[in-house]
PDB file of N, CA and C in Angstrom:
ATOM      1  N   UNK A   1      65.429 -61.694  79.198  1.00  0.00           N
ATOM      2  CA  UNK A   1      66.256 -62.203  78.080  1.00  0.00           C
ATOM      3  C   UNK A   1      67.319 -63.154  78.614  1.00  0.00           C
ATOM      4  N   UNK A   2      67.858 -64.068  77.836  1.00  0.00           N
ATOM      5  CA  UNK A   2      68.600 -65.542  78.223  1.00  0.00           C
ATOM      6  C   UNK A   2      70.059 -64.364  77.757  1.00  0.00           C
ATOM      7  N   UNK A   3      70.783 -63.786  78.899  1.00  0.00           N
ATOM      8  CA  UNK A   3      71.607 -63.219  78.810  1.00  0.00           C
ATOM      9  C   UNK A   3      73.054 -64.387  78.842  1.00  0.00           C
ATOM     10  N   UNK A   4      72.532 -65.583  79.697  1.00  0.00           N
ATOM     11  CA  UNK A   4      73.679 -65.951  80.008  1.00  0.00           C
ATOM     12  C   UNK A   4      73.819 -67.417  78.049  1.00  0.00           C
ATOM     13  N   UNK A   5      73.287 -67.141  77.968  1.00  0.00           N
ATOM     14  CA  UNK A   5      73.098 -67.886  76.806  1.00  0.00           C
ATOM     15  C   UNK A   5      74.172 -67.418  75.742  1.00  0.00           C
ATOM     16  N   UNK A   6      75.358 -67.843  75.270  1.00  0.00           N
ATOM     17  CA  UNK A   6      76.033 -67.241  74.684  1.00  0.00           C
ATOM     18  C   UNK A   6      75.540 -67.473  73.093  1.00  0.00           C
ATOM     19  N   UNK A   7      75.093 -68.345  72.675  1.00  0.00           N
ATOM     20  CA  UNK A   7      74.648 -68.164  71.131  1.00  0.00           C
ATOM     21  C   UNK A   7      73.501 -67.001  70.883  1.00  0.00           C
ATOM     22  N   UNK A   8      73.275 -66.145  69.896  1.00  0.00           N
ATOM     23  CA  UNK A   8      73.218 -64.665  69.794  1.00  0.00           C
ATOM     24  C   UNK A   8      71.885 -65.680  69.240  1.00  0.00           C
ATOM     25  N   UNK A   9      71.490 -66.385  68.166  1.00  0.00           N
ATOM     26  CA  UNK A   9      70.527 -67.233  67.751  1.00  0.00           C
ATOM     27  C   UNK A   9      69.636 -67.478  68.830  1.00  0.00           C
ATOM     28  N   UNK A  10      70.192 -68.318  69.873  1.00  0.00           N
ATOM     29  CA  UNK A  10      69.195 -69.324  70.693  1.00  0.00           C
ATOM     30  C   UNK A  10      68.334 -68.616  71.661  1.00  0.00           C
ATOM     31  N   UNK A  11      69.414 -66.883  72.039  1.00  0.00           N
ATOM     32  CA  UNK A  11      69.008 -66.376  72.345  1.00  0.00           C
ATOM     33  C   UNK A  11      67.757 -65.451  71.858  1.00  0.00           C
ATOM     34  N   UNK A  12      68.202 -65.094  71.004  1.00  0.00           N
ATOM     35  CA  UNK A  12      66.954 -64.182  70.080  1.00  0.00           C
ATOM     36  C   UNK A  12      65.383 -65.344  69.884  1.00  0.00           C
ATOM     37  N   UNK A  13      65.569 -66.907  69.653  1.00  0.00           N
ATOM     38  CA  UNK A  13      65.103 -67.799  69.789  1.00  0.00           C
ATOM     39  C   UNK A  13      64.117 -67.888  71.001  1.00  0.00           C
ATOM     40  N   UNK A  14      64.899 -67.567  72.330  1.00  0.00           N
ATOM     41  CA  UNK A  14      64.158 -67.766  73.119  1.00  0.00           C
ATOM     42  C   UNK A  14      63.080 -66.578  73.437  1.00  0.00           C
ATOM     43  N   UNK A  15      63.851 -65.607  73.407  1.00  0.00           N
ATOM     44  CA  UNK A  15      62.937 -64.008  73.694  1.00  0.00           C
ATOM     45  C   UNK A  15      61.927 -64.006  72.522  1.00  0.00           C
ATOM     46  N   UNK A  16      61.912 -64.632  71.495  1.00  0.00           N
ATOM     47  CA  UNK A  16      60.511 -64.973  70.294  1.00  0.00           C
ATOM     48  C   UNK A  16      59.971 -65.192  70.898  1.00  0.00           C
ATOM     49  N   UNK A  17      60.206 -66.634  71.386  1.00  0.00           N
ATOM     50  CA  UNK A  17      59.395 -67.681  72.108  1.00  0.00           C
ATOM     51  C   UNK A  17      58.818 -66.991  73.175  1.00  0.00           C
ATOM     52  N   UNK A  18      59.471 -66.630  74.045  1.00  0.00           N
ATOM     53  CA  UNK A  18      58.394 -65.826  75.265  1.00  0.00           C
ATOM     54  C   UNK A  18      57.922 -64.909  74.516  1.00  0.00           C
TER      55      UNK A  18
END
């Protein structure tokens, strides 16, 4: 998970994506 990613969105975004 993109922990260092502070938007809660882009993150959840990316962990979809993978």
């Amino acid at each position: 998970m993109a922990v260092e990613k502070t938007n809660s969105t882009s993150s959840l975004a990316e962990v979809i994506d993978r």
